[in-house]
PDB file of N, CA and C in Angstrom:
ATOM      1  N   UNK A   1     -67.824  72.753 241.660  1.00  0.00           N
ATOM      2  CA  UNK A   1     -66.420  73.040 241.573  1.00  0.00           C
ATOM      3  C   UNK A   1     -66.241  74.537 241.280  1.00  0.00           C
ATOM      4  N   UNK A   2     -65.265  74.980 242.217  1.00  0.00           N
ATOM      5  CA  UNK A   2     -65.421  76.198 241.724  1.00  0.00           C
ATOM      6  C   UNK A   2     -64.601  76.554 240.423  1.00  0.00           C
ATOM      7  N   UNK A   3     -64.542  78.380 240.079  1.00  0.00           N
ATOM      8  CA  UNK A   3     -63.799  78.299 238.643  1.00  0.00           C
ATOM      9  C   UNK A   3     -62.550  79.462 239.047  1.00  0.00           C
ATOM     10  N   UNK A   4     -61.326  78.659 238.391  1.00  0.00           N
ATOM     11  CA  UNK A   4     -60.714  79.149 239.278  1.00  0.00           C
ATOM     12  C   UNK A   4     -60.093  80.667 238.260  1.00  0.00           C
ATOM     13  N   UNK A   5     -59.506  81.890 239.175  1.00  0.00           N
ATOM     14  CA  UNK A   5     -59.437  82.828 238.626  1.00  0.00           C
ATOM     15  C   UNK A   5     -57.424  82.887 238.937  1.00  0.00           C
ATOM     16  N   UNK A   6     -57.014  83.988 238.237  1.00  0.00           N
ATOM     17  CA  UNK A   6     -55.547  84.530 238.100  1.00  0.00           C
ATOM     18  C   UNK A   6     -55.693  85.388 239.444  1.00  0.00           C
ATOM     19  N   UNK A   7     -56.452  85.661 239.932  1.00  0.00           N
ATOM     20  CA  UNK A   7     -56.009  86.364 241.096  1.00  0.00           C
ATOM     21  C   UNK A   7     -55.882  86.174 242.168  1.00  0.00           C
ATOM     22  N   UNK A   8     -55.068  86.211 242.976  1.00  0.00           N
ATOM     23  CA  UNK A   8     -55.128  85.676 244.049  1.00  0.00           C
ATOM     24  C   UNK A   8     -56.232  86.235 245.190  1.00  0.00           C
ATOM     25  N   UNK A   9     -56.209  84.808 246.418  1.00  0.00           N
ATOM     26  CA  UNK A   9     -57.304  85.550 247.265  1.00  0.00           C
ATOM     27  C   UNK A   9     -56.767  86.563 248.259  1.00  0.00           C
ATOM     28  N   UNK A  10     -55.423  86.755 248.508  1.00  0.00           N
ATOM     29  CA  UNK A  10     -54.878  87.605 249.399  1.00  0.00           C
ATOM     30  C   UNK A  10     -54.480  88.908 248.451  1.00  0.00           C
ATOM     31  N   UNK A  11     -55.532  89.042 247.396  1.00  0.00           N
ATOM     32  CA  UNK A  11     -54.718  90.530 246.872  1.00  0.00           C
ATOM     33  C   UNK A  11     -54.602  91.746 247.196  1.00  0.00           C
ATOM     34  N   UNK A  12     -53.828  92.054 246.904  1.00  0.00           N
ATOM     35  CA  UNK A  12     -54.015  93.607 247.409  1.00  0.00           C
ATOM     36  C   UNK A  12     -55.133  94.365 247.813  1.00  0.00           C
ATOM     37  N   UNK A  13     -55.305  95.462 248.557  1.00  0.00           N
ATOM     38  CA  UNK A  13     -56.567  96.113 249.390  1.00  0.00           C
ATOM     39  C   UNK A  13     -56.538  97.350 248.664  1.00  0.00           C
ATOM     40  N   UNK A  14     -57.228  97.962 248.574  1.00  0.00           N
ATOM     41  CA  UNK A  14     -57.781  98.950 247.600  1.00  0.00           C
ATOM     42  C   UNK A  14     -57.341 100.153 248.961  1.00  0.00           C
ATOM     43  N   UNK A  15     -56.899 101.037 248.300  1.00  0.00           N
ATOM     44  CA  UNK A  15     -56.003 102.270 249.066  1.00  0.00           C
ATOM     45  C   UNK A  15     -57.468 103.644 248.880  1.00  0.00           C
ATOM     46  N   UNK A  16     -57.170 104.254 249.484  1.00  0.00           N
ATOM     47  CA  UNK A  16     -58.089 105.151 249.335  1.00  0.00           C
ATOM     48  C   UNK A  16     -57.574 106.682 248.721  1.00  0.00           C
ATOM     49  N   UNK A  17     -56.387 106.547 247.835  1.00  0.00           N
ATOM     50  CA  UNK A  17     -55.638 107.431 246.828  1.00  0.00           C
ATOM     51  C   UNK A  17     -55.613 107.166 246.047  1.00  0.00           C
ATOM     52  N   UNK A  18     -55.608 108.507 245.052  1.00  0.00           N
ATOM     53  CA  UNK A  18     -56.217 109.024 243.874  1.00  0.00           C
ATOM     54  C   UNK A  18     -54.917 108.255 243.093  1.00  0.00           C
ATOM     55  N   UNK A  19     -55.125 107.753 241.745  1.00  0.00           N
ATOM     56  CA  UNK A  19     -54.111 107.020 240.876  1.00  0.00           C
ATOM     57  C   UNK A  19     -53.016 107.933 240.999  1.00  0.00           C
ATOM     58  N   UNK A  20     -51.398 107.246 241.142  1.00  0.00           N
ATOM     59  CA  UNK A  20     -50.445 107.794 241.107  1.00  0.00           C
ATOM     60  C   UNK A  20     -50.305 108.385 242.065  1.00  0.00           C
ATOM     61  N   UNK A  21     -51.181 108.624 243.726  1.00  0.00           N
ATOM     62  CA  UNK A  21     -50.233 109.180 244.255  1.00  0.00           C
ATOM     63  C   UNK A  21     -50.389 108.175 245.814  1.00  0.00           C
ATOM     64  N   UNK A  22     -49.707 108.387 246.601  1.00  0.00           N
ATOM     65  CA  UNK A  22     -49.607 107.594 247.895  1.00  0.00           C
ATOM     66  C   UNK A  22     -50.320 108.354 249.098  1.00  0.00           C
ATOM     67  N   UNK A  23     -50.545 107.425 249.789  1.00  0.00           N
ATOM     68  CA  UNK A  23     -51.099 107.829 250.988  1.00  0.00           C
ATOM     69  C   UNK A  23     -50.112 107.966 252.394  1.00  0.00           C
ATOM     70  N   UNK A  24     -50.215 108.346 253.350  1.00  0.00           N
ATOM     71  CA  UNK A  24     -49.391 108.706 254.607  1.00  0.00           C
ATOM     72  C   UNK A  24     -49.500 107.279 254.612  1.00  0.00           C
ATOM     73  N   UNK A  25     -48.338 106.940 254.837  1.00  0.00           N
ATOM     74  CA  UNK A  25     -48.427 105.609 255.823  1.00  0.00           C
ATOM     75  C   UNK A  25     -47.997 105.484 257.540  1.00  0.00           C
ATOM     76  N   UNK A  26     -48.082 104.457 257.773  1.00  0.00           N
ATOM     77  CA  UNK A  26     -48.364 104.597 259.418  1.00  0.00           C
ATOM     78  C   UNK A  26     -46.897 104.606 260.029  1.00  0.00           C
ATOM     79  N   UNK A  27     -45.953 104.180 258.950  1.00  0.00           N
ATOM     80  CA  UNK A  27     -44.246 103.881 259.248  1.00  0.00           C
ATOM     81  C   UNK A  27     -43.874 105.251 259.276  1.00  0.00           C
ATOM     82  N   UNK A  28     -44.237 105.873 258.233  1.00  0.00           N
ATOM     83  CA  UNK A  28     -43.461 107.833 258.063  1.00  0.00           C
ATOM     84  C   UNK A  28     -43.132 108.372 259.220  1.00  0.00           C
ATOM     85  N   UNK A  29     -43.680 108.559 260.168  1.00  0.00           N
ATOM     86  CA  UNK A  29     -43.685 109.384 261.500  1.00  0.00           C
ATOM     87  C   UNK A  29     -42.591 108.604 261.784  1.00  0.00           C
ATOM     88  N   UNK A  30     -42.505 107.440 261.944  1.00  0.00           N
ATOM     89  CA  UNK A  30     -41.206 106.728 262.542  1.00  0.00           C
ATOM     90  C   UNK A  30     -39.450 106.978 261.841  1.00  0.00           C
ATOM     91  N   UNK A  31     -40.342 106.963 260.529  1.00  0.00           N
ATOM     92  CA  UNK A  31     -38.902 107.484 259.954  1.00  0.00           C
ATOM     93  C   UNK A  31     -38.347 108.445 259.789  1.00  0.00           C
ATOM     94  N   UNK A  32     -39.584 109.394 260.041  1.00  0.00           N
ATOM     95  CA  UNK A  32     -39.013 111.018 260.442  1.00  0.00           C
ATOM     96  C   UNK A  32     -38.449 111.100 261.237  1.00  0.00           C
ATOM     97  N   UNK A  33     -38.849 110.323 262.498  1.00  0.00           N
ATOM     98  CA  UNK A  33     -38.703 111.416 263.852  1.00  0.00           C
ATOM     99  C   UNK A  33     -36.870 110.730 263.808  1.00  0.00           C
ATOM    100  N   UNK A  34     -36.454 109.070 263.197  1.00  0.00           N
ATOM    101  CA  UNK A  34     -35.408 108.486 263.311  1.00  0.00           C
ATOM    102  C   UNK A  34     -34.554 109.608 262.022  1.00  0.00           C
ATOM    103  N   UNK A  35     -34.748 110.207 261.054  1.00  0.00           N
ATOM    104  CA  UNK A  35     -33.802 110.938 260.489  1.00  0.00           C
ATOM    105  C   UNK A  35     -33.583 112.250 261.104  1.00  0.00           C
ATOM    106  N   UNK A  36     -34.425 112.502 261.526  1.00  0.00           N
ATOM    107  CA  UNK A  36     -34.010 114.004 262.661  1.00  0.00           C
ATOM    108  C   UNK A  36     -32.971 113.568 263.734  1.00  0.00           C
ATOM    109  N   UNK A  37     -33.563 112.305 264.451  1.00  0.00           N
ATOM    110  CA  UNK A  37     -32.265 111.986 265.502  1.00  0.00           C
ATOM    111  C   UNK A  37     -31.315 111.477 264.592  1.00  0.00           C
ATOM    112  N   UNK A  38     -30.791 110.821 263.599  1.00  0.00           N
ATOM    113  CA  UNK A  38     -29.521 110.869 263.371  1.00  0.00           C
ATOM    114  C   UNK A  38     -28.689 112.000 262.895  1.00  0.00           C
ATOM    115  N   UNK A  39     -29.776 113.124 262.283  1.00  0.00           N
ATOM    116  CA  UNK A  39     -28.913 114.497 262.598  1.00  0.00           C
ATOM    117  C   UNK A  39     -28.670 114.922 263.081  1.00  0.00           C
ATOM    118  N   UNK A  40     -29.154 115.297 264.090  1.00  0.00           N
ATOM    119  CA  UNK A  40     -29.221 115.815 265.852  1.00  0.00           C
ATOM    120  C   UNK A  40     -28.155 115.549 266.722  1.00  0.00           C
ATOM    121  N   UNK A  41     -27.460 114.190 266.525  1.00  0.00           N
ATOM    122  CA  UNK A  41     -26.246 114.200 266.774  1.00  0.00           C
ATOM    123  C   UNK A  41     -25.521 114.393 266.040  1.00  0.00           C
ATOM    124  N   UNK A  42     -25.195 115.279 265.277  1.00  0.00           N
ATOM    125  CA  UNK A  42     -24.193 115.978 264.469  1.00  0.00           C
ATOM    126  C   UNK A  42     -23.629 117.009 265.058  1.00  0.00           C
ATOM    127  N   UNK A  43     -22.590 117.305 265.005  1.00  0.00           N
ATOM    128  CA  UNK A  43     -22.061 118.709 265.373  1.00  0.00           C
ATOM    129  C   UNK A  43     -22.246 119.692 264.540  1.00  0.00           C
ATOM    130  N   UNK A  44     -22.814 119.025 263.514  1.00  0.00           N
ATOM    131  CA  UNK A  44     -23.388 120.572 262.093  1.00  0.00           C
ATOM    132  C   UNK A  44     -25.046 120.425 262.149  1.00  0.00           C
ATOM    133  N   UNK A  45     -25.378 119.929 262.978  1.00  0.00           N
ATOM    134  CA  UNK A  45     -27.204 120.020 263.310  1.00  0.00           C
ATOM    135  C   UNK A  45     -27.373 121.654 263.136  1.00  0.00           C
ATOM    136  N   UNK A  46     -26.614 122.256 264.171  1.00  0.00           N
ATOM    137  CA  UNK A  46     -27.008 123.773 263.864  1.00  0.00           C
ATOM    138  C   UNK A  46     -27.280 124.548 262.770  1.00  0.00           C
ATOM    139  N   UNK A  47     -25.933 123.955 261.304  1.00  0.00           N
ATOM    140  CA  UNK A  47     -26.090 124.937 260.833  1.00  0.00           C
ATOM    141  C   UNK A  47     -27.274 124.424 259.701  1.00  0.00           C
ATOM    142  N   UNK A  48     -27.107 122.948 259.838  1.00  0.00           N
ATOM    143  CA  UNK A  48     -28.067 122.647 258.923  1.00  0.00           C
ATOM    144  C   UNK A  48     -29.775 123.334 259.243  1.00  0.00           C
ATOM    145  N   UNK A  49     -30.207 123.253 260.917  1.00  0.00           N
ATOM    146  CA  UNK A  49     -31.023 124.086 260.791  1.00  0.00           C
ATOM    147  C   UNK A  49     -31.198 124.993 260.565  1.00  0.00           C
ATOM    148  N   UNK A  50     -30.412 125.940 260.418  1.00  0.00           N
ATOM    149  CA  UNK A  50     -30.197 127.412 260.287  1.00  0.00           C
ATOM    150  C   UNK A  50     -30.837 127.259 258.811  1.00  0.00           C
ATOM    151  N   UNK A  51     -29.777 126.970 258.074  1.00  0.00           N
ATOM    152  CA  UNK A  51     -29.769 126.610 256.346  1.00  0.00           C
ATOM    153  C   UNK A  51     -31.393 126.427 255.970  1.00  0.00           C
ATOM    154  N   UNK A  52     -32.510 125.616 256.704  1.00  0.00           N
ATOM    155  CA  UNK A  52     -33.681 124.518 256.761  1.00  0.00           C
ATOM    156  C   UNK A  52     -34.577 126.286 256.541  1.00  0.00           C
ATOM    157  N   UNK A  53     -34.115 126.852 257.874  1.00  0.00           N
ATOM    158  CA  UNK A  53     -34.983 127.649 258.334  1.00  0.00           C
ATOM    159  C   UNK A  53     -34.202 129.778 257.563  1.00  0.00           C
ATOM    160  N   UNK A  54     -33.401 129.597 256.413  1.00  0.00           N
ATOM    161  CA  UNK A  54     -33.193 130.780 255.326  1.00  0.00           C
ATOM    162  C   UNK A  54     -34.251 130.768 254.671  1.00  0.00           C
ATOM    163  N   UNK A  55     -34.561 131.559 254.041  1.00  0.00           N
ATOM    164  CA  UNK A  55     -35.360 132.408 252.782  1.00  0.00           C
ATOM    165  C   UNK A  55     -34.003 131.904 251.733  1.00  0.00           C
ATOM    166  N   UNK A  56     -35.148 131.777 250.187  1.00  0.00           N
ATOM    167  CA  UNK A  56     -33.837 131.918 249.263  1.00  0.00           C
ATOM    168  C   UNK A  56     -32.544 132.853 248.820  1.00  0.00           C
ATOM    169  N   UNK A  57     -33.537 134.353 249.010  1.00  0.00           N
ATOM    170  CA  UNK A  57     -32.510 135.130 249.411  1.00  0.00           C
ATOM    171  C   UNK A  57     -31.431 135.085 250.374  1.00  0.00           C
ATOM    172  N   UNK A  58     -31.954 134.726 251.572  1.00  0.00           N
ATOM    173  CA  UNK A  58     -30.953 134.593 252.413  1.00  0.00           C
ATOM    174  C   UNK A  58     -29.590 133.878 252.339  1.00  0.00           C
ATOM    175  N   UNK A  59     -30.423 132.607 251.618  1.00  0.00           N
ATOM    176  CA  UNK A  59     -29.279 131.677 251.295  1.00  0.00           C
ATOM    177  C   UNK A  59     -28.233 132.025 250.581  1.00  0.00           C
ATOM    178  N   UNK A  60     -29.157 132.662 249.112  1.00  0.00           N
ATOM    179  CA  UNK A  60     -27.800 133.282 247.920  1.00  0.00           C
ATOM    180  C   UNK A  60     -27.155 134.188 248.925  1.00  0.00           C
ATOM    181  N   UNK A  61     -27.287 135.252 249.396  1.00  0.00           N
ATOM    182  CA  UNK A  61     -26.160 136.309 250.134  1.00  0.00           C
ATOM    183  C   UNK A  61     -25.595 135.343 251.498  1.00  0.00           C
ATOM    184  N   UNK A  62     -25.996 134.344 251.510  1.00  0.00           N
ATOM    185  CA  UNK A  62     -24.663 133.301 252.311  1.00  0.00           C
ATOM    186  C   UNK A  62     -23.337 132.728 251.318  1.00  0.00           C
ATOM    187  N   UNK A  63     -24.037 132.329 250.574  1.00  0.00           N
ATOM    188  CA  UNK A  63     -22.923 132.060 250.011  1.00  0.00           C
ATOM    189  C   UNK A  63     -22.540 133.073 249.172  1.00  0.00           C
ATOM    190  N   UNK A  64     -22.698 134.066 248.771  1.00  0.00           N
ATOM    191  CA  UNK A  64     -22.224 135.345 248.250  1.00  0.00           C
ATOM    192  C   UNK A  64     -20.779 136.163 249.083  1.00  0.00           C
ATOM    193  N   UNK A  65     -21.388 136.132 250.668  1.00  0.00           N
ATOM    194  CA  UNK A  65     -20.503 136.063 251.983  1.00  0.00           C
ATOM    195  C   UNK A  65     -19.439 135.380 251.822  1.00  0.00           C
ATOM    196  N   UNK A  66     -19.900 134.011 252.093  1.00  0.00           N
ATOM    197  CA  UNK A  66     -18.451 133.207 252.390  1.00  0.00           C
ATOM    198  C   UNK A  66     -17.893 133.566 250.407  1.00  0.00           C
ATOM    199  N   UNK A  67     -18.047 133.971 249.448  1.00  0.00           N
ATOM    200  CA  UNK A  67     -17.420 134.013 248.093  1.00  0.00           C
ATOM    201  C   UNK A  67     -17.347 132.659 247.572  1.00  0.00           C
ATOM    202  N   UNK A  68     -18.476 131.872 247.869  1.00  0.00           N
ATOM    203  CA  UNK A  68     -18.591 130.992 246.753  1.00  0.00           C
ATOM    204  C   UNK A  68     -19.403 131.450 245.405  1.00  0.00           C
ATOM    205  N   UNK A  69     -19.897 132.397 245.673  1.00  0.00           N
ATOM    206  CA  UNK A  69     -20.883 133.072 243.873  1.00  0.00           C
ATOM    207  C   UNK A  69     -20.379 134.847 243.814  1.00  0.00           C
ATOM    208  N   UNK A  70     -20.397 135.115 243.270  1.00  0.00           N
ATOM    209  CA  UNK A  70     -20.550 136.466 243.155  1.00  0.00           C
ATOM    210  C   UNK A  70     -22.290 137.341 243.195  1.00  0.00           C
ATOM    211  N   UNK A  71     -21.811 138.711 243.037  1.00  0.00           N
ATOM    212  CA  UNK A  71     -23.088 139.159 243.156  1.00  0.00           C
ATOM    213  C   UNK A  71     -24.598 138.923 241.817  1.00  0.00           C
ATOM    214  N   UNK A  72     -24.130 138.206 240.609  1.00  0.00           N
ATOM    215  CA  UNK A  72     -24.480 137.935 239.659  1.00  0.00           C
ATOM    216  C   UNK A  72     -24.841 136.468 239.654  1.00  0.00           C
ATOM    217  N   UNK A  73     -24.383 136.010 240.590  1.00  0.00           N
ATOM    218  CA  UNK A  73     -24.826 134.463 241.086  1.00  0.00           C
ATOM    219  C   UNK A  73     -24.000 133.436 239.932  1.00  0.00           C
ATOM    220  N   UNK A  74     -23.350 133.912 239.427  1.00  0.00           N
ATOM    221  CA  UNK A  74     -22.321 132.782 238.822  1.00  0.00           C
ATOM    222  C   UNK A  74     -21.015 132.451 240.272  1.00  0.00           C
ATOM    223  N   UNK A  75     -20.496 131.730 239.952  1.00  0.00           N
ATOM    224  CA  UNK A  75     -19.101 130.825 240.805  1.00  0.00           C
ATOM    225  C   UNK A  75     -18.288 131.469 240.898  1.00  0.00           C
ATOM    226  N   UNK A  76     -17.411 131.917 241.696  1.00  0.00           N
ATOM    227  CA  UNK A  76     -16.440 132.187 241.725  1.00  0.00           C
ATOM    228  C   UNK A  76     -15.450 131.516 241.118  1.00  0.00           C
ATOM    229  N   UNK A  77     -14.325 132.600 240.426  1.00  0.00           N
ATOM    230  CA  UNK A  77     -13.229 131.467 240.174  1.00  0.00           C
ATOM    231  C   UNK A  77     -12.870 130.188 241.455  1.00  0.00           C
ATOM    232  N   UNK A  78     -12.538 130.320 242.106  1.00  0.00           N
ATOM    233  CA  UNK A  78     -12.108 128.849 243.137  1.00  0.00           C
ATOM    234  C   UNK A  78     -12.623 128.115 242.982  1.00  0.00           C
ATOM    235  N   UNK A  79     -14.298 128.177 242.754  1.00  0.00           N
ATOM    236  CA  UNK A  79     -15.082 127.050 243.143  1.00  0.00           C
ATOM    237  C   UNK A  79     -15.923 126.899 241.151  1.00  0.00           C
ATOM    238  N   UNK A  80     -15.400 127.286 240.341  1.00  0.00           N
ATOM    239  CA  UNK A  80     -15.241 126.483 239.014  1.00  0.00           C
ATOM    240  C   UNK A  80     -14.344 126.173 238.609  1.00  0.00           C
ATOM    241  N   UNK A  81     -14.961 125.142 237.654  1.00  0.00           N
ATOM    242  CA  UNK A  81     -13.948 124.042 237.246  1.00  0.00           C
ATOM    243  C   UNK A  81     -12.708 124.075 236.390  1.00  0.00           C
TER     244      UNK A  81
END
């Protein structure tokens, strides 16, 4: 007779990553390439790439431009509370 144990026989498969972190899985690519196409039809795809593809600098003197921060990088009055 055998002796029976708490674990089951379908348990989990031993991953080949280091504790705490995950491995690529085989779905990712799929869900990438599907969140790019639902941006892609956006009519703001552009600027979001644009935005993707700034330097941080770049970014602060964008919005420095349009006067959402000043040159000190605090808010403008309009856009605090």
């Amino acid at each position: 007779m055998k002796k029976r144990t708490s674990r089951s026989t379908s348990g989990r498969k031993r991953t080949s990553s280091r504790s705490g972190t995950s491995g690529r899985m085989a779905g990712m690519d799929a869900a990438e390439e599907a969140e790019k196409a639902s941006y892609a039809d956006s009519p703001w795809a552009y600027i979001v790439e644009n935005i993707r593809k700034m330097t941080p600098e770049e970014f602060r003197e964008s919005l420095v431009q349009a006067g959402i921060v000043d040159q000190n990088g605090e808010l403008t009055p309009t856009y605090r509370r």
